[in-house]
Protein backbone atom coordinates (compact mmCIF):
# COMPACT_ATOMS: atom_id res chain seq x y z
CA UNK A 1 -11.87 -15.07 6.29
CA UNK A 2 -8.63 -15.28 7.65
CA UNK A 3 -7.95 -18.51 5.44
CA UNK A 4 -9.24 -16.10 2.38
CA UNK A 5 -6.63 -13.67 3.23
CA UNK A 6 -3.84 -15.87 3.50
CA UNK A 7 -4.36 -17.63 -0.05
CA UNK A 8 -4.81 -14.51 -1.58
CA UNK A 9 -1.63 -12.65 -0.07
CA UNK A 10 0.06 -16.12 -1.07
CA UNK A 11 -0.73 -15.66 -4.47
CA UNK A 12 -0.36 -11.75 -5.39
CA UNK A 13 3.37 -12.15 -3.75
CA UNK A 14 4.34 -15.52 -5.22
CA UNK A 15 7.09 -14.74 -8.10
CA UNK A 16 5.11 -16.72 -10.71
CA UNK A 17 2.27 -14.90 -10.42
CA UNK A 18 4.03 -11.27 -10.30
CA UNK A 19 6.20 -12.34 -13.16
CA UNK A 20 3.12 -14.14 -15.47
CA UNK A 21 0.76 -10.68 -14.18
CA UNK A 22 3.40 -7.87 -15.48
CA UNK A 23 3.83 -9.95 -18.94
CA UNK A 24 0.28 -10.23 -19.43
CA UNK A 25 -0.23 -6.47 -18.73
CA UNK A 26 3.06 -5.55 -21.27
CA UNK A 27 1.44 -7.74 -23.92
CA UNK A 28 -2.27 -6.22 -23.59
CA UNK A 29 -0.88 -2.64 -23.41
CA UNK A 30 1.14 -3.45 -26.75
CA UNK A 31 -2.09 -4.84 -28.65
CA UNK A 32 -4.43 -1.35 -27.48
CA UNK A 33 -1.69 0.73 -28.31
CA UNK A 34 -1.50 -1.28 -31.57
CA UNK A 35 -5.21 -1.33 -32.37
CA UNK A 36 -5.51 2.60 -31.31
CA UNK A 37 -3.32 3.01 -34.19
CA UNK A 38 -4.45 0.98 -37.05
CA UNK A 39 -7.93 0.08 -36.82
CA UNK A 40 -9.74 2.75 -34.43
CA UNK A 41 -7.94 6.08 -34.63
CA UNK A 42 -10.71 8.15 -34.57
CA UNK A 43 -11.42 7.46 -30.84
CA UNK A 44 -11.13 10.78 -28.95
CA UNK A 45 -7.66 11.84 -26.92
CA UNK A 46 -9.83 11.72 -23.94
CA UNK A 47 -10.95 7.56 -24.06
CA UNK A 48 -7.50 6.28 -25.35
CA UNK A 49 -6.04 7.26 -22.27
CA UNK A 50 -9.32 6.27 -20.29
CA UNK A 51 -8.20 2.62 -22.29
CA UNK A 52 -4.52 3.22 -21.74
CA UNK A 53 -5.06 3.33 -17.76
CA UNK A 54 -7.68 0.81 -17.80
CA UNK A 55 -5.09 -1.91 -19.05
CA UNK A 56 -2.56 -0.52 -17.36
CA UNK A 57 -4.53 -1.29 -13.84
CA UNK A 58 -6.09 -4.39 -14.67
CA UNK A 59 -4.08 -5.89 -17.39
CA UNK A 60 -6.39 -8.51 -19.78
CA UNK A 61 -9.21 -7.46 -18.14
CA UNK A 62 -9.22 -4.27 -19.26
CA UNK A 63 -8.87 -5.43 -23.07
CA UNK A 64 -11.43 -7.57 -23.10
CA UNK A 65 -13.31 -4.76 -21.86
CA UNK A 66 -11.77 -2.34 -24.57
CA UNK A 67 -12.71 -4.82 -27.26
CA UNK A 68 -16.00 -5.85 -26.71
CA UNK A 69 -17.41 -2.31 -25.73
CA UNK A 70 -14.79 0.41 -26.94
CA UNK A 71 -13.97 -0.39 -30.54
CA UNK A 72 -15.83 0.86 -33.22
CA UNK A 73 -15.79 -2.34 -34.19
CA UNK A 74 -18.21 -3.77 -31.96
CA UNK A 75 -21.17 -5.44 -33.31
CA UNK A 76 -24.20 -2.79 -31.81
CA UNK A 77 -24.00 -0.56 -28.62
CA UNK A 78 -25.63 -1.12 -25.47
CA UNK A 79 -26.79 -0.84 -21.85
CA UNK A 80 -23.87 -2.91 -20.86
CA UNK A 81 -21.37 -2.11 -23.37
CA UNK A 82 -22.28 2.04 -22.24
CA UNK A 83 -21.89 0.85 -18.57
CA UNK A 84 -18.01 -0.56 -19.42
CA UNK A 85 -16.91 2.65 -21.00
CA UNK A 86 -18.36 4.50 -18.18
CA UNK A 87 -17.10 2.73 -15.08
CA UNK A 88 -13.43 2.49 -17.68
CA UNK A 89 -13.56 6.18 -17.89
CA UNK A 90 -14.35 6.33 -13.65
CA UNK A 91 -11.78 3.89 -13.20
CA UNK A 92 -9.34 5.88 -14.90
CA UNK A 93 -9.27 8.60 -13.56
CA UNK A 94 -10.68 7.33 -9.85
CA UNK A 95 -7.26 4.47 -10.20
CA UNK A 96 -4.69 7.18 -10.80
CA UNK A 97 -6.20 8.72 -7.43
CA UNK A 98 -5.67 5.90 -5.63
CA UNK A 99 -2.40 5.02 -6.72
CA UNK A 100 -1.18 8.12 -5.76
CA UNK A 101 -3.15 8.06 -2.12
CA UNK A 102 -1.86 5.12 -1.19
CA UNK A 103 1.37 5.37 -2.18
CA UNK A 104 1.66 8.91 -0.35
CA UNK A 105 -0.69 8.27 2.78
CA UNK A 106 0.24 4.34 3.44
CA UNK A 107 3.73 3.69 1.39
CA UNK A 108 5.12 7.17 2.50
CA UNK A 109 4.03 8.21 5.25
CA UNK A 110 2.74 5.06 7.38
CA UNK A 111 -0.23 6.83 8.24
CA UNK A 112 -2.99 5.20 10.05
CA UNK A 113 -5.83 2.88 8.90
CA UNK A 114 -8.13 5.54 8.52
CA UNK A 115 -6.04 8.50 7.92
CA UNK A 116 -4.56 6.31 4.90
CA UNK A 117 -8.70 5.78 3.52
CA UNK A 118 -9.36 9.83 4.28
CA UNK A 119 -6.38 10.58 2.02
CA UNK A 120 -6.44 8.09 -0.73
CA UNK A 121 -10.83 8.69 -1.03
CA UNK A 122 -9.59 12.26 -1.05
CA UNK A 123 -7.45 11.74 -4.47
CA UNK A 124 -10.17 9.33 -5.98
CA UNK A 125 -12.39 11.93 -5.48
CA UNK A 126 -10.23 15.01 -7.30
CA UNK A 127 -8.90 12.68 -10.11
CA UNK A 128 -12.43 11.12 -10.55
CA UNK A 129 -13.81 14.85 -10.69
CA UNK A 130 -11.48 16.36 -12.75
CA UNK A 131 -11.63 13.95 -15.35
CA UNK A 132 -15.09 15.24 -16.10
CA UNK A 133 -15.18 18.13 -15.56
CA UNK A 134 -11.92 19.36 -17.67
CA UNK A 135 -13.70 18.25 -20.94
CA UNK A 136 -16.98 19.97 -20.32
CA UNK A 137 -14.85 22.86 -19.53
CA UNK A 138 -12.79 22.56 -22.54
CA UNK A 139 -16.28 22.35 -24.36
CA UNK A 140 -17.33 25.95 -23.28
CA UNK A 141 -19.17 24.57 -19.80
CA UNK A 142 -19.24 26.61 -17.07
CA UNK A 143 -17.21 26.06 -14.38
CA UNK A 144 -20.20 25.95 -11.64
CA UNK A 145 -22.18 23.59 -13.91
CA UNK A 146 -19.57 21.52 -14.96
CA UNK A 147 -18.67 20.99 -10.93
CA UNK A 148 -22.10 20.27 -10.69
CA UNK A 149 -22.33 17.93 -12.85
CA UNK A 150 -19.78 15.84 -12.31
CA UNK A 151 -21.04 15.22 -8.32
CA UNK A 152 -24.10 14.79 -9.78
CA UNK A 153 -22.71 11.89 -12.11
CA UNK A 154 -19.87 10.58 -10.64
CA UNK A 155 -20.04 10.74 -7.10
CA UNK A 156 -21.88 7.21 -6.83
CA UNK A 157 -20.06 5.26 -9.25
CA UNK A 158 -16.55 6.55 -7.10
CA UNK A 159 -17.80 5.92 -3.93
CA UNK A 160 -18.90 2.46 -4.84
CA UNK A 161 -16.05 1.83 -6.02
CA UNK A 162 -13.49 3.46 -3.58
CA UNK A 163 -15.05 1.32 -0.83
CA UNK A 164 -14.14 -1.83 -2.46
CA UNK A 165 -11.06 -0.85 -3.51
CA UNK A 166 -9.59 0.58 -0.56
CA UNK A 167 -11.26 -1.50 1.58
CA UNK A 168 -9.68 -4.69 0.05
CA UNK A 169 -6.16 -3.10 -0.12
CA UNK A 170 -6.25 -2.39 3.53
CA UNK A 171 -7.50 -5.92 4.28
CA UNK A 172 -4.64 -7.61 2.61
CA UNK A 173 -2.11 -4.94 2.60
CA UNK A 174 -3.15 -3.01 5.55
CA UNK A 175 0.77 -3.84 7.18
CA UNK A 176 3.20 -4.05 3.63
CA UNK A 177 5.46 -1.19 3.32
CA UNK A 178 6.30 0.31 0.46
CA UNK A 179 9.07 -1.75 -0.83
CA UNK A 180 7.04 -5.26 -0.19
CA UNK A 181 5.33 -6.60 -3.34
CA UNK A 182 2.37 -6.93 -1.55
CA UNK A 183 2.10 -3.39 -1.07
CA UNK A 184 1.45 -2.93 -5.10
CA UNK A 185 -0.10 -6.46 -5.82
CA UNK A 186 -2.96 -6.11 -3.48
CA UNK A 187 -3.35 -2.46 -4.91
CA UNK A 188 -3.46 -3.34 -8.10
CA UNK A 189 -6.08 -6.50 -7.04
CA UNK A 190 -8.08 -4.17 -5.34
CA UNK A 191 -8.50 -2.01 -8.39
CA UNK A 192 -9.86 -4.53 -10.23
CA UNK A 193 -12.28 -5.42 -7.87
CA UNK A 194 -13.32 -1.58 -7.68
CA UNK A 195 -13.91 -1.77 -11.36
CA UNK A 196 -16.44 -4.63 -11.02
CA UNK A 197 -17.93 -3.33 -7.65
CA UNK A 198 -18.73 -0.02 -9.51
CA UNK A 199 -19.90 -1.62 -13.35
CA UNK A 200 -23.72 -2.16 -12.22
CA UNK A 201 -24.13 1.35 -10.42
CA UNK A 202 -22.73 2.67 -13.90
CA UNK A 203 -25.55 0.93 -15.42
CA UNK A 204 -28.18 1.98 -13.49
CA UNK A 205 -27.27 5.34 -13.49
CA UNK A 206 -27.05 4.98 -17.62
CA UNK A 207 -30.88 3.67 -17.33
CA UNK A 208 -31.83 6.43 -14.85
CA UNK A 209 -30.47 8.91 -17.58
CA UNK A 210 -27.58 10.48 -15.13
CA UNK A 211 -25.16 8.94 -16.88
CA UNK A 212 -24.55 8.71 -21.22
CA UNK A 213 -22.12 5.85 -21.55
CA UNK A 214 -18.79 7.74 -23.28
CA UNK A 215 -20.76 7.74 -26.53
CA UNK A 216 -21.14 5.14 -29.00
CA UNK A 217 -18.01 4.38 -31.11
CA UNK A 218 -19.43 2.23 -33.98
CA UNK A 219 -20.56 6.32 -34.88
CA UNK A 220 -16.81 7.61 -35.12
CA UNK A 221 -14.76 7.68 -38.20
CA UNK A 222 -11.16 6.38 -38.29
């Protein structure tokens, strides 16, 4: 493990893969800002930023994802291409969370292992939350229900992921201060590996019925 930890630290702070990572993320933001525009306009406010964050954190990855399940575009919907946009549209709102949790609880204020975890769950949690439940509010929900709903839907898919996530960070970042490029590297890593982590729960909560999937886009207009 400790070799494991040393070739990955290696890599997220060695210049050619910071430099090659931050072009590859400028590139894929400019082509989903570029298709939002021309070929799928009609996608909601609400999932372009969902796809706007999603590249943002995880770069290429989070194209292919838009592209294969969030253009109307796509060939057919399905189980899997439902479970993308709804761990995307978790990870958007649960990646802003951590972000900011880590950045205040470990890159701020040096707090401890755990204290850093509490505080950065914490934000996953409230960003994770409100990202569900200020739709079904704007949509005439009740505040009580729409609460409700979104622990009943979401709680799973952000733990699951928010143990990964966190848990890798502090693993390979546990001791980087703020102004190391570890510090964001391994954050941004870990996000990624959140995303997967948390992609089959999203699933199985989608064949359970908990969960809907984000809709189907091949159904919107441009």
């Amino acid at each position: 493990m400790a070799a494991l930890e040393a070739f990955l630290q290696r890599v997220l702070t060695a210049p050619w893969f910071l430099w090659t990572w931050g072009a590859l993320v400028a590139v894929s933001l400019a082509a989903l800002v570029r298709d939002l525009a021309t070929g799928n306009r009609g996608i909601k406010p609400l999932m372009k930023a969902v796809w706007l964050l999603t590249v943002l954190y995880s770069g290429p990855v989070g194209l292919l994802i838009y592209w294969s399940t969030g253009r109307r575009q796509i060939p057919r919907d399905s189980d899997w291409r439902r479970g993308w946009r709804s761990v995307a549209h978790c990870y958007s709102g649960c990646g802003a969370g951590e972000v900011i949790g880590v950045t205040l609880s470990a890159g701020i204020l040096a707090l401890s292992t755990l204290w850093v975890a509490a505080v950065t769950f914490g934000f996953a949690y409230l960003f994770g939350y409100a990202l569900t439940v200020g739709p079904l509010v704007e949509d005439g929900v009740a505040w009580g229900e729409a609460i409700t709903d979104a622990l009943y839907t979401e709680t799973a898919s952000i733990t699951v992921m928010e143990v990964v996530a966190v848990g890798v960070d502090q693993y390979l970042a546990g001791e980087a201060t703020i102004g190391e490029p570890l510090f964001w590297s391994a954050l941004i890593f870990s996000l990624s590996l959140g995303l997967f982590a948390a992609y089959p729960v999203n699933v199985l909560l989608i064949r359970m019925g908990v969960k809907e999937g984000m809709g189907d886009p091949t159904s919107r207009t441009s």
